[in-house]
C-alpha atoms as a PDB file:
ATOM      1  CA  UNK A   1       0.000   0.000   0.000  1.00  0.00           C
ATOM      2  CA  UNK A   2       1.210   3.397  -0.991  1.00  0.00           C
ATOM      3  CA  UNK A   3       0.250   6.863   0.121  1.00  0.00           C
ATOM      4  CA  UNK A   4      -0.018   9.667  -2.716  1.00  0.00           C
ATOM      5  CA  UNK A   5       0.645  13.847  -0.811  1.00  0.00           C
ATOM      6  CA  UNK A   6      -2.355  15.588  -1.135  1.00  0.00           C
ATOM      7  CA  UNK A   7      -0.696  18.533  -2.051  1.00  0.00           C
ATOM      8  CA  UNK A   8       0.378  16.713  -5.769  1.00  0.00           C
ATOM      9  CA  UNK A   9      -2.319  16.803  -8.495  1.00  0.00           C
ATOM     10  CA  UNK A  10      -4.972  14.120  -8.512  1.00  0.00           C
ATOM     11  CA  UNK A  11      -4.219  13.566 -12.316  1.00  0.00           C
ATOM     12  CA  UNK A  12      -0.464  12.675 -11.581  1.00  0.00           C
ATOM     13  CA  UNK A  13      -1.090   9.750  -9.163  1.00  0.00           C
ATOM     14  CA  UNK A  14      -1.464   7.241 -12.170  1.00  0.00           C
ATOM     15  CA  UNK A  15       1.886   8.064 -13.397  1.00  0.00           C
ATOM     16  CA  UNK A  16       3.370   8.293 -10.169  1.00  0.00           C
ATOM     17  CA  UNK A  17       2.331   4.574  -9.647  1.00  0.00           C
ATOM     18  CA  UNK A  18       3.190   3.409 -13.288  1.00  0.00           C
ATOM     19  CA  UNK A  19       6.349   4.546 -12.586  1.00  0.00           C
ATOM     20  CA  UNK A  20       7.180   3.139  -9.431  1.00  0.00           C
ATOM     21  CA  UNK A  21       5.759  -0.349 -10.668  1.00  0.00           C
ATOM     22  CA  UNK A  22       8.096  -0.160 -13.621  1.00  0.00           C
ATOM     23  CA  UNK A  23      10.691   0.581 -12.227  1.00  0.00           C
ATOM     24  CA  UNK A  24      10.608  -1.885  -9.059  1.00  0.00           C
ATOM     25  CA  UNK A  25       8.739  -4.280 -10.409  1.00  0.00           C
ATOM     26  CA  UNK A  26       7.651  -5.291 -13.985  1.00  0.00           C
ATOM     27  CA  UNK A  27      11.123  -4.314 -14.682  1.00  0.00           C
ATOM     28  CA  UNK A  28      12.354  -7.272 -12.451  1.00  0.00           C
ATOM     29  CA  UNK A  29       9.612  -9.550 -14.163  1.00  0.00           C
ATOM     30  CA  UNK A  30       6.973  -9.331 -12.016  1.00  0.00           C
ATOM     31  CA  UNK A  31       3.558  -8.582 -12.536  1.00  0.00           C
ATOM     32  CA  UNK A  32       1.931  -5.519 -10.802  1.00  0.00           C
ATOM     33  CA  UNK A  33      -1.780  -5.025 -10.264  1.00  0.00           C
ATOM     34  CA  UNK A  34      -2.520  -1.879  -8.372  1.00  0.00           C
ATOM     35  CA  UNK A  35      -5.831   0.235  -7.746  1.00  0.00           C
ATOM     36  CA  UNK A  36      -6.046   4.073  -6.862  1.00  0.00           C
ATOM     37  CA  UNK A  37      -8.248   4.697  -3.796  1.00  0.00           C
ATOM     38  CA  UNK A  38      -9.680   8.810  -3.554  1.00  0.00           C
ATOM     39  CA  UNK A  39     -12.966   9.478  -1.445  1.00  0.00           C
ATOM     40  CA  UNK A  40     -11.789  12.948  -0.992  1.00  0.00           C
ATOM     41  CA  UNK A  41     -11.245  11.868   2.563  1.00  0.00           C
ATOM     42  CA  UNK A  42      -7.680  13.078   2.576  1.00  0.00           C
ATOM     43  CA  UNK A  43      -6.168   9.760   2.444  1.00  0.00           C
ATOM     44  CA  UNK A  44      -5.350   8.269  -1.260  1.00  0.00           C
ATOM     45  CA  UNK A  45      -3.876   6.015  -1.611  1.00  0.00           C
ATOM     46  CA  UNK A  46      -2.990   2.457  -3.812  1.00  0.00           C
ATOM     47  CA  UNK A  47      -2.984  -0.900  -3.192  1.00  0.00           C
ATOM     48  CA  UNK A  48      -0.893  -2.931  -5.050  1.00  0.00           C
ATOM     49  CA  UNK A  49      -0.507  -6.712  -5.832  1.00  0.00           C
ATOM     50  CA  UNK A  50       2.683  -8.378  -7.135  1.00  0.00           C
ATOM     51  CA  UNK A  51       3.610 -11.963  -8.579  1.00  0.00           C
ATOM     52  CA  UNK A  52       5.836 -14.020  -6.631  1.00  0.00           C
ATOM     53  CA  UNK A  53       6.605 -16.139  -9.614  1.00  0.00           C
ATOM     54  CA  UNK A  54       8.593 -14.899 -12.554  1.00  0.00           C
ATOM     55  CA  UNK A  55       7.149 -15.501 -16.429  1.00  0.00           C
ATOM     56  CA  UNK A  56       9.343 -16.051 -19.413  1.00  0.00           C
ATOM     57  CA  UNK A  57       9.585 -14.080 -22.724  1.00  0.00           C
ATOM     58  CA  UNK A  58       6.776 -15.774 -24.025  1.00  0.00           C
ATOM     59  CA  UNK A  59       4.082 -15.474 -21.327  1.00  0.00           C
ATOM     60  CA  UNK A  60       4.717 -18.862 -18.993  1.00  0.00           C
ATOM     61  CA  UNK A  61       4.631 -18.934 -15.447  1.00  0.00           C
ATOM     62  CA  UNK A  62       8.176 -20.181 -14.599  1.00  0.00           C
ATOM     63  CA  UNK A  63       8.647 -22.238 -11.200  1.00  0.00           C
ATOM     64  CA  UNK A  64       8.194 -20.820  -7.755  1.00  0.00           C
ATOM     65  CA  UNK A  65      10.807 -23.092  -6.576  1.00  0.00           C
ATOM     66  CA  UNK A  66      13.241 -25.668  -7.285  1.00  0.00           C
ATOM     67  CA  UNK A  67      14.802 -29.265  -5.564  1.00  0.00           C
ATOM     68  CA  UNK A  68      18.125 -29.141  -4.727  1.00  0.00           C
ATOM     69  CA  UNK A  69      20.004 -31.919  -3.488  1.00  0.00           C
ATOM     70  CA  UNK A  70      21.982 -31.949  -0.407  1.00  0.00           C
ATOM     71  CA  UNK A  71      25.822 -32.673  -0.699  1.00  0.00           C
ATOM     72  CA  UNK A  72      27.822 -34.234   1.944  1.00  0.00           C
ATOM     73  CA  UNK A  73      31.853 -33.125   2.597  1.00  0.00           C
ATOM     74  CA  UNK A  74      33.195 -34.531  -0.263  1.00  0.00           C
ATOM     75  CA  UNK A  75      30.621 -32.925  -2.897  1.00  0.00           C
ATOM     76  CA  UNK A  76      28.196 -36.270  -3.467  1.00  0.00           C
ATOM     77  CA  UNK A  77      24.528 -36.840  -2.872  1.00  0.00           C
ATOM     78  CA  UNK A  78      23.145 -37.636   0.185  1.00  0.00           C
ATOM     79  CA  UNK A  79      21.208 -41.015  -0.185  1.00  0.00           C
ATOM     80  CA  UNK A  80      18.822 -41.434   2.907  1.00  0.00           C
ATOM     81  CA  UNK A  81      17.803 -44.932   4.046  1.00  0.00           C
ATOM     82  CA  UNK A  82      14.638 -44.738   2.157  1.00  0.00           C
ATOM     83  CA  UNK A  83      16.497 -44.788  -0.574  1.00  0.00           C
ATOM     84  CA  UNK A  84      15.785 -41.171  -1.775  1.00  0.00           C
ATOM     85  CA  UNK A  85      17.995 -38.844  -2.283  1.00  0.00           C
ATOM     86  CA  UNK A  86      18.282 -35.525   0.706  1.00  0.00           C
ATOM     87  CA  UNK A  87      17.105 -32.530  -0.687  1.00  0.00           C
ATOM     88  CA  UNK A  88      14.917 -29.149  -0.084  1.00  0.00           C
ATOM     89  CA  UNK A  89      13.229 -26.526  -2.158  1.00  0.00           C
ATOM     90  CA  UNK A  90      14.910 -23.311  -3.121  1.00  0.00           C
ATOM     91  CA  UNK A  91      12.569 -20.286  -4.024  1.00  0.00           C
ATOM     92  CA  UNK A  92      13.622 -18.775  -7.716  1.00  0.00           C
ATOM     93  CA  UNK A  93      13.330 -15.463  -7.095  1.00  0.00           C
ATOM     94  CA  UNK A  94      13.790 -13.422  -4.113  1.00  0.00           C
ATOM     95  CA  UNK A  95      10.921 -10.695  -4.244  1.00  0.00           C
ATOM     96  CA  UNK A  96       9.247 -11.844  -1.063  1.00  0.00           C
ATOM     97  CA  UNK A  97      12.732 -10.758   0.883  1.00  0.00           C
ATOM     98  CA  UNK A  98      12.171  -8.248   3.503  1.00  0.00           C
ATOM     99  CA  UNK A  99      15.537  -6.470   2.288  1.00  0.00           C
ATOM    100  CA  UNK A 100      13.291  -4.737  -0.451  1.00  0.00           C
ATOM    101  CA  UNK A 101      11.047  -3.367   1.999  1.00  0.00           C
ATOM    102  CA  UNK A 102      13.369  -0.039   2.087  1.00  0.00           C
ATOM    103  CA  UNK A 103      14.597  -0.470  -1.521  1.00  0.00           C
ATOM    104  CA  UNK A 104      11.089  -0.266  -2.329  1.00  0.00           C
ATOM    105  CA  UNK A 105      10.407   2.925   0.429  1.00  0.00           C
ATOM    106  CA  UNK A 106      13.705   4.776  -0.713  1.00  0.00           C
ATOM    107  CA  UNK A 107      11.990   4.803  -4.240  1.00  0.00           C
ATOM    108  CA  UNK A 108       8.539   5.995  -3.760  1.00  0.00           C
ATOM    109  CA  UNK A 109      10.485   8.680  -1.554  1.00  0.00           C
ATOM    110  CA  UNK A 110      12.411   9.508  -4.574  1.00  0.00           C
ATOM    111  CA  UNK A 111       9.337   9.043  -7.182  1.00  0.00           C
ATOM    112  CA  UNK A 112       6.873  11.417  -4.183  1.00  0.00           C
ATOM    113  CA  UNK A 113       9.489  14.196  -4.147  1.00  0.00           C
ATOM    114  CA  UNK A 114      10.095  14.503  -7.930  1.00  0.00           C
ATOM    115  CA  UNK A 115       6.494  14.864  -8.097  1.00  0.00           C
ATOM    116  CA  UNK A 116       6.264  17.150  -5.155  1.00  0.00           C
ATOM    117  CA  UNK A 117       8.989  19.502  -6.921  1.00  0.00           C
ATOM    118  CA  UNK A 118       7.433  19.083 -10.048  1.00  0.00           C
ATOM    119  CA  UNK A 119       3.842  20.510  -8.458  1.00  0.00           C
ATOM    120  CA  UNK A 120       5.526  23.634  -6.832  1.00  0.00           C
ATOM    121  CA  UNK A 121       5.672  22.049  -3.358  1.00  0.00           C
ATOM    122  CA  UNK A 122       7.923  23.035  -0.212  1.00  0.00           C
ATOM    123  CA  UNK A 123       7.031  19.636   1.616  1.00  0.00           C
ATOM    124  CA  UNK A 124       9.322  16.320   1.106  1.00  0.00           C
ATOM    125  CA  UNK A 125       8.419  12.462   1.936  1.00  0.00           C
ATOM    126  CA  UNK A 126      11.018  11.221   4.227  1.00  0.00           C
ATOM    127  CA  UNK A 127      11.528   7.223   3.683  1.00  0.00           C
ATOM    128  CA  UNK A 128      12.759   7.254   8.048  1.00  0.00           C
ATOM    129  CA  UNK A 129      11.049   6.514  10.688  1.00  0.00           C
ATOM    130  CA  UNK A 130      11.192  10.045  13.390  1.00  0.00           C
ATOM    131  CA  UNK A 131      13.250   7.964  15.630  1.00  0.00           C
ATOM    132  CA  UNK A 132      15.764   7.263  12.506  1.00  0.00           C
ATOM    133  CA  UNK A 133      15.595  11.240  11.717  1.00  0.00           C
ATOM    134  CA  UNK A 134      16.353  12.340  15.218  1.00  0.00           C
ATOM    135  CA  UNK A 135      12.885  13.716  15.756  1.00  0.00           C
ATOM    136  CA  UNK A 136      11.261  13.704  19.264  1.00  0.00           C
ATOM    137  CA  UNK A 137       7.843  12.990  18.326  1.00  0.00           C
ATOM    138  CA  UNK A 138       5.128   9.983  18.746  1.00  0.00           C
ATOM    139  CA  UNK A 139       3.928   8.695  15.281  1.00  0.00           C
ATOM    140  CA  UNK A 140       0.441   8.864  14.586  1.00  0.00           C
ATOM    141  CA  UNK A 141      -1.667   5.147  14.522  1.00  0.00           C
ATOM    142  CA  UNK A 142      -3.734   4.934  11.521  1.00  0.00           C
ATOM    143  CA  UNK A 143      -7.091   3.983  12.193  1.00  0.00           C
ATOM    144  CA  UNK A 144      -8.575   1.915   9.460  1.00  0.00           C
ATOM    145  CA  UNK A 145     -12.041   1.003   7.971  1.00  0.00           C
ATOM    146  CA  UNK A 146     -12.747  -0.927  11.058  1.00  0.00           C
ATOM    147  CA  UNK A 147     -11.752   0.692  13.262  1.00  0.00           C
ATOM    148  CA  UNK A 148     -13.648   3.872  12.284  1.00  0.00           C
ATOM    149  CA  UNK A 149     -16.751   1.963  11.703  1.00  0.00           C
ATOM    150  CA  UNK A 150     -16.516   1.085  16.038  1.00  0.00           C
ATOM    151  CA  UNK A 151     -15.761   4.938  16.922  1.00  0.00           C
ATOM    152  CA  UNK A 152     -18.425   6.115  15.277  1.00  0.00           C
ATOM    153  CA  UNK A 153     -20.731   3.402  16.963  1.00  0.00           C
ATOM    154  CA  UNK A 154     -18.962   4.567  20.244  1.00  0.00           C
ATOM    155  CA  UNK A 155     -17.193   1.306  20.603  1.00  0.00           C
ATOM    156  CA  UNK A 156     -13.461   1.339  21.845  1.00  0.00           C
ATOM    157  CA  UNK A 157     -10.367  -0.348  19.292  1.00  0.00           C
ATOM    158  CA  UNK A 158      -7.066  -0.782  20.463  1.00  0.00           C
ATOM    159  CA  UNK A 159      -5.888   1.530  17.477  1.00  0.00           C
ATOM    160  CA  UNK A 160      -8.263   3.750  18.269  1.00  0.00           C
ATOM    161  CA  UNK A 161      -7.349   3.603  22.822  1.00  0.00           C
ATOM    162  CA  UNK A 162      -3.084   4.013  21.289  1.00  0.00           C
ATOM    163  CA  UNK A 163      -4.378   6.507  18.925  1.00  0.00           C
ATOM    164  CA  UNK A 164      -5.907   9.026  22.319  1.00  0.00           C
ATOM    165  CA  UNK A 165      -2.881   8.047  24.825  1.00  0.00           C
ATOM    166  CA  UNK A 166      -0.267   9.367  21.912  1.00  0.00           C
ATOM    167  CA  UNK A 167      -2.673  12.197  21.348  1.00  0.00           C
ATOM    168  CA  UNK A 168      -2.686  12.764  25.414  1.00  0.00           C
ATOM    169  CA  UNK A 169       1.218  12.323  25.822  1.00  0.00           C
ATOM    170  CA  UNK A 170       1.812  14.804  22.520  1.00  0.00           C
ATOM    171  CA  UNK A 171      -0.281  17.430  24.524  1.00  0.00           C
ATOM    172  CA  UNK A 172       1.489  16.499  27.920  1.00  0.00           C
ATOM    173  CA  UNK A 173       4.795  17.520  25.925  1.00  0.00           C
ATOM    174  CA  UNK A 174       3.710  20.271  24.405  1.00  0.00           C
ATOM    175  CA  UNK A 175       2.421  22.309  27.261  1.00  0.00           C
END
């Protein structure tokens, strides 16, 4: 899920996203299916769905993952007493690695503030958490559809209970 600024035009999310898919995915050989989300509610945003299973040049799925046999010291087989050979699976591509997870940040940062610039806009996207920037202030807890749906009917969420005490303790510091 990705967050478009407010503050850049409504007609430049779609290439915003097309770019960022190209680049860090399709690109790789995935396949990226994404939707743009606007109620006007201040919060747009995309969702976005990627292959973990690379295609060939001509369209075919090619294999998630792979048997590999288990050597012993000397570089041979392992025969088990079954009679099979040891092996495991190996995935064939890497995309579900959690070492992309910033990759993938540091570029919409990138992509976010080109477009920012582009629009005429002071503010910048900033990839770091506040701790990582050196910032002394609590992040904000994003309530959801869910949760939302329970406030309204005056029913208490654990987002919504962190959401107050981070709101209370921002004052607290504040005053």
């Amino acid at each position: 899920m990705l967050a478009f600024p407010v503050e850049v035009p409504k007609e430049q999310y779609l290439p915003m996203l097309k770019e960022f898919c190209n680049e860090q995915f399709v690109s790789k050989g995935m396949i990226a299916d994404f939707a743009i989300h606007d109620k006007g509610d201040g919060n747009p945003h995309a969702h976005i769905l990627l292959t973990l299973r690379a295609m060939d040049e001509h369209g075919r799925w090619l294999p998630k993952a792979r048997k590999v046999y288990d050597l012993d010291e000397n570089g041979k087989r392992i025969q088990l007493p079954s009679g099979n050979w040891k092996c495991h699976k190996e995935n064939t591509v890497d995309w579900n690695d959690q070492k992309y997870a910033e990759v993938w940040r540091h570029s919409w940062e990138t992509i976010t503030n080109r477009y920012l610039e582009a629009a005429g806009r002071p503010e910048r996207v900033d990839l770091r958490s506040f701790e990582r920037q050196g910032i002394q202030q609590i992040p904000t807890v994003h309530l959801g559809p869910a949760d939302n749906q329970m406030k309204t009917r005056g029913i208490e969420t654990f987002h919504g209970k962190t959401q107050r005490q981070n709101r209370a303790t921002k004052s607290t510091k504040q005053d």
